[in-house]
N, C-alpha and C. Protein backbone atom coordinates (compact mmCIF):
# COMPACT_ATOMS: atom_id res chain seq x y z
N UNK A 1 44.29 0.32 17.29
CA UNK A 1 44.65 0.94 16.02
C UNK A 1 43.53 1.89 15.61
N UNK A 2 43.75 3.00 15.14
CA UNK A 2 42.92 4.09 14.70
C UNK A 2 41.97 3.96 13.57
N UNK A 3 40.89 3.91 13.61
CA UNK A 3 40.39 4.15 11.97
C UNK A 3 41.15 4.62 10.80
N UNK A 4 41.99 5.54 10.88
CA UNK A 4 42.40 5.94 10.02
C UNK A 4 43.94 5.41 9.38
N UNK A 5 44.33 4.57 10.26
CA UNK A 5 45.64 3.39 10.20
C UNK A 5 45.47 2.63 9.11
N UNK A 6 43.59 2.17 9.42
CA UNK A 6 43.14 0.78 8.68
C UNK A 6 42.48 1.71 7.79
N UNK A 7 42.08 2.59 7.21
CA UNK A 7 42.10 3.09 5.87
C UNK A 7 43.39 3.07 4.89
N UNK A 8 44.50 3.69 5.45
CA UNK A 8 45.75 3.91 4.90
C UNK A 8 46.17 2.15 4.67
N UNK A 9 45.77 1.43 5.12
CA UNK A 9 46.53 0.00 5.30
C UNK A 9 45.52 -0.70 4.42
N UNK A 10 44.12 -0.59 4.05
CA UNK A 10 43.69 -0.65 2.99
C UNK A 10 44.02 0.18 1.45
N UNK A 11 44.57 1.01 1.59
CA UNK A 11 44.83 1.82 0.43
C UNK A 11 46.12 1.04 0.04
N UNK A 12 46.90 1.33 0.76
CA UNK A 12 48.59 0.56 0.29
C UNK A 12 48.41 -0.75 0.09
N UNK A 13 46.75 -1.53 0.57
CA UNK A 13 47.21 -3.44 -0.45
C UNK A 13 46.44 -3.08 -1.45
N UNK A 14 45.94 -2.22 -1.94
CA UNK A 14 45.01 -2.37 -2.72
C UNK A 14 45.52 -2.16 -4.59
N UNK A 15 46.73 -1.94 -4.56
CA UNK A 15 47.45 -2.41 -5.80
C UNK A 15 47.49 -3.38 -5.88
N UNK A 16 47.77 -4.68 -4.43
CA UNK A 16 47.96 -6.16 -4.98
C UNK A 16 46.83 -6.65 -5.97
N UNK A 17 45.70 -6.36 -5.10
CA UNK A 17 44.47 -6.88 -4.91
C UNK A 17 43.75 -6.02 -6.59
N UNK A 18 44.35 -5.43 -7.14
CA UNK A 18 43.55 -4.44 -8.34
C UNK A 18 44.01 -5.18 -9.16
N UNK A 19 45.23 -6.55 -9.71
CA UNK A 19 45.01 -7.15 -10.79
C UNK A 19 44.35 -8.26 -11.17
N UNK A 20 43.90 -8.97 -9.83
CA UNK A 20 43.38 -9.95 -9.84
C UNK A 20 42.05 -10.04 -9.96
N UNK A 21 41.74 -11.08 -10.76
CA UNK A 21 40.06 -11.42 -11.44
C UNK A 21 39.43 -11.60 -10.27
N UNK A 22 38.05 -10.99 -10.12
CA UNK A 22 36.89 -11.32 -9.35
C UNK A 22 36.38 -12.87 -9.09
N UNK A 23 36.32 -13.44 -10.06
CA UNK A 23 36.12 -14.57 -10.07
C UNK A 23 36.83 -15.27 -11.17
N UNK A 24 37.23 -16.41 -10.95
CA UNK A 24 38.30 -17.26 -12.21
C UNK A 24 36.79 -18.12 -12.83
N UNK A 25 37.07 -18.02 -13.62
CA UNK A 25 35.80 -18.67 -14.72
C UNK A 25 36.31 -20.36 -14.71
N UNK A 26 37.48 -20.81 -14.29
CA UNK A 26 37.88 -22.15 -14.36
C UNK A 26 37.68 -22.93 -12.46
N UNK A 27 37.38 -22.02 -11.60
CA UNK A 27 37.10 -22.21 -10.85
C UNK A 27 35.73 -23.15 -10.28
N UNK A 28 36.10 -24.31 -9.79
CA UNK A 28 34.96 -25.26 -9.46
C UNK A 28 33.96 -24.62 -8.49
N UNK A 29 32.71 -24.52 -9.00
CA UNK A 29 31.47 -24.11 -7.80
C UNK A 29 31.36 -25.19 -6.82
N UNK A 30 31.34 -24.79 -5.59
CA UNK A 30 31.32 -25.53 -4.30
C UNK A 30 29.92 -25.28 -4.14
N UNK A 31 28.96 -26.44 -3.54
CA UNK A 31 27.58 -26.14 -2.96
C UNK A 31 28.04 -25.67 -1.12
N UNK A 32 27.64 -25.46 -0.66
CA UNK A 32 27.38 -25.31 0.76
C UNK A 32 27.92 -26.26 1.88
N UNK A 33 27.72 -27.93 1.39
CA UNK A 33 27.99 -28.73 2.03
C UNK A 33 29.78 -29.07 1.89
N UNK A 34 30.48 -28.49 0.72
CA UNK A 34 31.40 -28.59 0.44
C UNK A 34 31.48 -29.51 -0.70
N UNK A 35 30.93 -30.26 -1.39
CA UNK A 35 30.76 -31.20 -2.38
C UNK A 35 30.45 -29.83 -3.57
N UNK A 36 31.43 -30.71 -4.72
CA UNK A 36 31.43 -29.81 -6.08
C UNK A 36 30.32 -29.82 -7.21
N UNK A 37 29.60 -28.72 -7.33
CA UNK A 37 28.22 -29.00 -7.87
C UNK A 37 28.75 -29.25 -9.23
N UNK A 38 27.87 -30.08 -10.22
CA UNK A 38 27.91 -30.44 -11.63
C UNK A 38 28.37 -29.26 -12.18
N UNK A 39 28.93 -30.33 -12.98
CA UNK A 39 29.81 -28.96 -14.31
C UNK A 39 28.96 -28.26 -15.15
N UNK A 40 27.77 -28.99 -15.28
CA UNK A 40 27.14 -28.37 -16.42
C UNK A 40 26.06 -26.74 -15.57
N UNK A 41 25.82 -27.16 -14.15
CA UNK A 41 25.29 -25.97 -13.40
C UNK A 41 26.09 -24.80 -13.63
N UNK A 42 27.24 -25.52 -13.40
CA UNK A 42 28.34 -24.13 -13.17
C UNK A 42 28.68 -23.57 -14.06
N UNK A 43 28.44 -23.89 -15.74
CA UNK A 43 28.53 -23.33 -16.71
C UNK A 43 27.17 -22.44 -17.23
N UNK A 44 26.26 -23.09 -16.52
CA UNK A 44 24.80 -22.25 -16.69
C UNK A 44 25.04 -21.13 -15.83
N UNK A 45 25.30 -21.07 -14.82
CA UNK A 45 26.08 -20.11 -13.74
C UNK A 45 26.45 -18.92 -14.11
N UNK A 46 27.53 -19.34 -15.08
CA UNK A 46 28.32 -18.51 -15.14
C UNK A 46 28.19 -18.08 -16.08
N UNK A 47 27.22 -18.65 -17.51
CA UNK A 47 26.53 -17.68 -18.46
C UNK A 47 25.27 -16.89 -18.23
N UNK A 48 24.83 -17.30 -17.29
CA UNK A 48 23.72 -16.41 -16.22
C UNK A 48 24.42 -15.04 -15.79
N UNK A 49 25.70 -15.26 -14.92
CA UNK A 49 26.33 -14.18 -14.66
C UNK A 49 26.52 -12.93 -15.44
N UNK A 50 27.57 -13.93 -16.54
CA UNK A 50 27.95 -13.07 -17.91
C UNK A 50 27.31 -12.13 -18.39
N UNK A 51 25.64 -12.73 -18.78
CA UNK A 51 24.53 -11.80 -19.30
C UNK A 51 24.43 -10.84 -18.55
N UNK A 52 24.72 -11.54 -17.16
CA UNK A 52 23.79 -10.00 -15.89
C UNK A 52 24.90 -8.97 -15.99
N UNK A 53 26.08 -9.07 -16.10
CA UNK A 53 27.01 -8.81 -15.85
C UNK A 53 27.03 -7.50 -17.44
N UNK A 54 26.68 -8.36 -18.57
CA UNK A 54 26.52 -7.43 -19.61
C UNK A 54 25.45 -6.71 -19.88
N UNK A 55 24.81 -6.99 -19.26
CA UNK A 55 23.58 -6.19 -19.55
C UNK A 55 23.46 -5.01 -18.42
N UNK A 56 24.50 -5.32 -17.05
CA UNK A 56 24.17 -3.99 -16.05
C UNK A 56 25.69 -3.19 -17.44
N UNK A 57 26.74 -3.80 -17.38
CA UNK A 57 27.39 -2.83 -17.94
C UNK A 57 27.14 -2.06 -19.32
N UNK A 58 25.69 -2.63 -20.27
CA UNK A 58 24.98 -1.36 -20.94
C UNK A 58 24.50 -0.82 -20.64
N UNK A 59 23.94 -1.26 -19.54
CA UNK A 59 23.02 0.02 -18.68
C UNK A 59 23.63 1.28 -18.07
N UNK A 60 25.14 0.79 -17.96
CA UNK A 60 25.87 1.72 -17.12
C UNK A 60 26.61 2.61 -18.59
N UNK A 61 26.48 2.17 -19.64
CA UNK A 61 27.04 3.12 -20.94
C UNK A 61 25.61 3.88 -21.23
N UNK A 62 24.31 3.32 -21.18
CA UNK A 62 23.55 4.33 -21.62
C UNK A 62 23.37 5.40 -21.02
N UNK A 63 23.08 5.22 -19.47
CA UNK A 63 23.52 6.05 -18.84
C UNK A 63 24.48 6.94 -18.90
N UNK A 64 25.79 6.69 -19.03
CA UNK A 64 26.48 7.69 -18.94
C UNK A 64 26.30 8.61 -20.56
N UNK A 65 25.93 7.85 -21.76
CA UNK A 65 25.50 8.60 -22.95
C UNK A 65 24.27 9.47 -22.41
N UNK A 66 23.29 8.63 -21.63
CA UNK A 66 22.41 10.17 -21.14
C UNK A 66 22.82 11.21 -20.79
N UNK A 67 23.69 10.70 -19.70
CA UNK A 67 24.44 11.92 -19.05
C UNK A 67 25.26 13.07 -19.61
N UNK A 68 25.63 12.33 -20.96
CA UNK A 68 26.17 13.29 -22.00
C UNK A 68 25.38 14.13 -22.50
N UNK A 69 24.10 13.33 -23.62
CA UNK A 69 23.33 14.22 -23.49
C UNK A 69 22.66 15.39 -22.88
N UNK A 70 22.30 15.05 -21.69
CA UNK A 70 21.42 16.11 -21.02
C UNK A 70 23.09 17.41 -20.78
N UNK A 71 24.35 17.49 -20.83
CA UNK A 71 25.01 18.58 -21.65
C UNK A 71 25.14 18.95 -22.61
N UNK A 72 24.44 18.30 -23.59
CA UNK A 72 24.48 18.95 -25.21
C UNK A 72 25.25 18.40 -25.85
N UNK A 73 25.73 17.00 -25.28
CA UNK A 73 26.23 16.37 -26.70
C UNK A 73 25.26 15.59 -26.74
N UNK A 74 24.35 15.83 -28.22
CA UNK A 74 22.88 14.90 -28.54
C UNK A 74 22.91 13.88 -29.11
N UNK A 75 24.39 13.75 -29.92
CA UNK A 75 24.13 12.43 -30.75
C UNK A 75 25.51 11.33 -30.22
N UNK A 76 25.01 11.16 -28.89
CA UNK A 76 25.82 9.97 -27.84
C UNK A 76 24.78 9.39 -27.43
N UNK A 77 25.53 7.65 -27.80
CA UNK A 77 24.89 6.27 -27.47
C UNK A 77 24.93 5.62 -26.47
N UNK A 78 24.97 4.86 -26.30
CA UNK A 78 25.59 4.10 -25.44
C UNK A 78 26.95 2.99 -25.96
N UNK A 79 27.02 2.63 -27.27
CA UNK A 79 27.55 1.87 -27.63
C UNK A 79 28.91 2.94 -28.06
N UNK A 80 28.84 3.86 -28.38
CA UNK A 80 29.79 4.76 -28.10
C UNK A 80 30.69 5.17 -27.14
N UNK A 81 29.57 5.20 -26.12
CA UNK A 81 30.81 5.17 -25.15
C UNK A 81 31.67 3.80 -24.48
N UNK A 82 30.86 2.56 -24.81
CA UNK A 82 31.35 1.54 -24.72
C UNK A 82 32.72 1.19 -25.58
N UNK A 83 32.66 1.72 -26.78
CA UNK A 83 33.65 2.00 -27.82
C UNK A 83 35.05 2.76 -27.21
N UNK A 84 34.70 3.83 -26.83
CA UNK A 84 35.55 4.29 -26.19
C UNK A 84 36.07 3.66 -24.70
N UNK A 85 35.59 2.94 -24.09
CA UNK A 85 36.03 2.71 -22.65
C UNK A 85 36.92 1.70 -23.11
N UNK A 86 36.34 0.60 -23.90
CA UNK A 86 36.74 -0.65 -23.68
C UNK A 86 37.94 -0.75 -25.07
N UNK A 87 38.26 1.01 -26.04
CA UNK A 87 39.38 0.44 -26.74
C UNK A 87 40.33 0.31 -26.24
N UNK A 88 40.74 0.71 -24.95
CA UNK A 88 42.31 1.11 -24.22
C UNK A 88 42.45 -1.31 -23.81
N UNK A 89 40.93 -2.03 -23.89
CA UNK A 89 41.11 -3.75 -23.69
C UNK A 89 41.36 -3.94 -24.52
N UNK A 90 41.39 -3.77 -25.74
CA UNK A 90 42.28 -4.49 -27.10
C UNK A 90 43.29 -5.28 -26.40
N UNK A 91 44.67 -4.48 -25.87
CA UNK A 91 45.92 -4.69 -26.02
C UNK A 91 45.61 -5.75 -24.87
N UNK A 92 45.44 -5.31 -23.48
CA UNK A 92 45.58 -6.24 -22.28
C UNK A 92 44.24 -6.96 -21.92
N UNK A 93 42.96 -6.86 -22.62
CA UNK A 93 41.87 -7.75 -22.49
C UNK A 93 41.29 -7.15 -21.55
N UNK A 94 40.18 -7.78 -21.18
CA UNK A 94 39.00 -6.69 -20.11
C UNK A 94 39.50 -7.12 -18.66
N UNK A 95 39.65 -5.87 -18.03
CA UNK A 95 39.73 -6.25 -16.56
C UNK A 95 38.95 -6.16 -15.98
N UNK A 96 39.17 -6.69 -14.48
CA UNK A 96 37.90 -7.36 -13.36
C UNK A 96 36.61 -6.46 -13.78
N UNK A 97 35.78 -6.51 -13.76
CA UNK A 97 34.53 -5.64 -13.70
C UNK A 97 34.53 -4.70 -12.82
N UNK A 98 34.92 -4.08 -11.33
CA UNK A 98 35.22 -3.31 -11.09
C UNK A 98 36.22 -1.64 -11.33
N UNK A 99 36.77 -2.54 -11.89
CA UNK A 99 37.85 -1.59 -13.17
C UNK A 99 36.72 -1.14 -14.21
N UNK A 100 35.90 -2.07 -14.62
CA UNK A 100 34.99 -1.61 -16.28
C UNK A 100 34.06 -0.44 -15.98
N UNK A 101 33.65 -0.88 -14.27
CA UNK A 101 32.73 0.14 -14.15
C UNK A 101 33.05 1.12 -13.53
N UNK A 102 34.79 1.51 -13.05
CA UNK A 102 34.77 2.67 -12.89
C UNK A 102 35.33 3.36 -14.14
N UNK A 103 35.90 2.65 -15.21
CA UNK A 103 36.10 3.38 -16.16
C UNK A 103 34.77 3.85 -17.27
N UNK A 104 33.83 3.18 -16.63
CA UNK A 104 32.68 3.79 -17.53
C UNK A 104 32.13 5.56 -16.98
N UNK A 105 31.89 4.75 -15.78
CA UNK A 105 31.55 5.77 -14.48
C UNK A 105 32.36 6.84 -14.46
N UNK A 106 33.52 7.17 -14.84
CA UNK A 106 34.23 7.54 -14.69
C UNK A 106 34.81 9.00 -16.07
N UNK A 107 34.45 8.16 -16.76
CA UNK A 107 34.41 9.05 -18.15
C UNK A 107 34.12 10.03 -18.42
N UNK A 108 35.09 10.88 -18.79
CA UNK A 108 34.77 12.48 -18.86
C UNK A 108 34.44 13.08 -20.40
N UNK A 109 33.82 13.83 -20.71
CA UNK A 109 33.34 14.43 -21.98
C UNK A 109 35.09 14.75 -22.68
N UNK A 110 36.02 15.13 -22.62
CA UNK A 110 36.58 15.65 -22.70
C UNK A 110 37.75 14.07 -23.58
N UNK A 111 37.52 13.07 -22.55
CA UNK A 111 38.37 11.77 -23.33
C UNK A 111 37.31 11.40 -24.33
N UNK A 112 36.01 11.59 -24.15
CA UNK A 112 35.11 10.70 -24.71
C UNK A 112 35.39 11.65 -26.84
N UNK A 113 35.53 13.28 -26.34
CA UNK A 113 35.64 13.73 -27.35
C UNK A 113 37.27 13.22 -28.16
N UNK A 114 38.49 13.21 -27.36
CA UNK A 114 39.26 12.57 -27.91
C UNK A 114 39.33 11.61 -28.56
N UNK A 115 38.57 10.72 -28.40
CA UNK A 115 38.70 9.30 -28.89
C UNK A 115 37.88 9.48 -30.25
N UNK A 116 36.41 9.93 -30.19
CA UNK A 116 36.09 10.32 -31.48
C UNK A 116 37.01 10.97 -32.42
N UNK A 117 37.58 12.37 -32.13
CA UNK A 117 37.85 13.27 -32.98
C UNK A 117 39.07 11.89 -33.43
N UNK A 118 39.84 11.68 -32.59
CA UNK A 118 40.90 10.60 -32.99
C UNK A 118 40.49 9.31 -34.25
N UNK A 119 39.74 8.90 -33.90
CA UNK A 119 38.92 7.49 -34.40
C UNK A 119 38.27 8.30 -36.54
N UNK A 120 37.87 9.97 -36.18
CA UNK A 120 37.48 9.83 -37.56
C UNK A 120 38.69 10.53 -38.07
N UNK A 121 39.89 11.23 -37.54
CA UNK A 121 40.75 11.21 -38.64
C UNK A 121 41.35 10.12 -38.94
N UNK A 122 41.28 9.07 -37.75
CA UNK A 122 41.68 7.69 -38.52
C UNK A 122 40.84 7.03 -39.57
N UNK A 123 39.52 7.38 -39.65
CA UNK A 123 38.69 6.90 -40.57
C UNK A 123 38.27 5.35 -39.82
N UNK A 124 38.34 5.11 -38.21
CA UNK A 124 37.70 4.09 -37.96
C UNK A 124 36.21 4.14 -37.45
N UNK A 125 35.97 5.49 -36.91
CA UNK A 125 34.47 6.04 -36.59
C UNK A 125 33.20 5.59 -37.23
N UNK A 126 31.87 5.06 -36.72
CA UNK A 126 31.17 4.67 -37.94
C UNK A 126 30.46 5.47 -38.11
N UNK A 127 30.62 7.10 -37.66
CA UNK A 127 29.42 8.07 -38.40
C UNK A 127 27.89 7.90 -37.37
């Protein structure tokens, strides 16, 4: 089979595979030996994760507010653009983290201005 078979044959599962969570948070941690490590590890675990997990994805909004900046929009945050990425999760809740970070990554000046100009004729903007 060609390289380029198994590209195309990765592309066409990759709708299955785009709704499903990275990891299920109800999911039992297995040690190595196959025996299920304590509950209380796996909740340290996985608030260990969480943090790392939130703290790369501010890093990845300040960034992209730099990135704004250094074009001349000067007064972009980071929490701004977090504002904007993550209002479209209201309705359906946050998806896998791969989704978060290409929609951060991903963000163009152009939605980022929509959502503002939108947000203060609604009067939800905080100025």
């Amino acid at each position: 089979m060609a390289e380029d078979d198994v590209n195309h044959e990765s592309l066409a599962n990759a709708d299955q595979v785009e709704g499903m969570p990275l990891v299920e948070e109800s999911a039992p941690v297995e040690a190595a030996t196959g025996e299920k490590a304590e509950e209380v590890e796996g909740t340290e675990d996985a608030l260990l994760q969480e943090d790392q997990m939130n703290e790369m994805i501010e890093q990845l909004c300040v960034s992209k507010a730099e990135e704004f900046r250094l074009i001349g929009y000067d007064h972009v945050n980071g929490q701004d653009v977090w504002e904007c990425v993550s209002d479209k999760y209201h309705k359906k809740g946050t998806p896998p983290l791969y989704q978060v970070v290409n929609d951060i990554l991903s963000l163009k000046v152009t939605q980022f201005m929509n959502y503002i100009t939108l947000n203060m004729y609604r009067g939800e903007h905080r100025g």
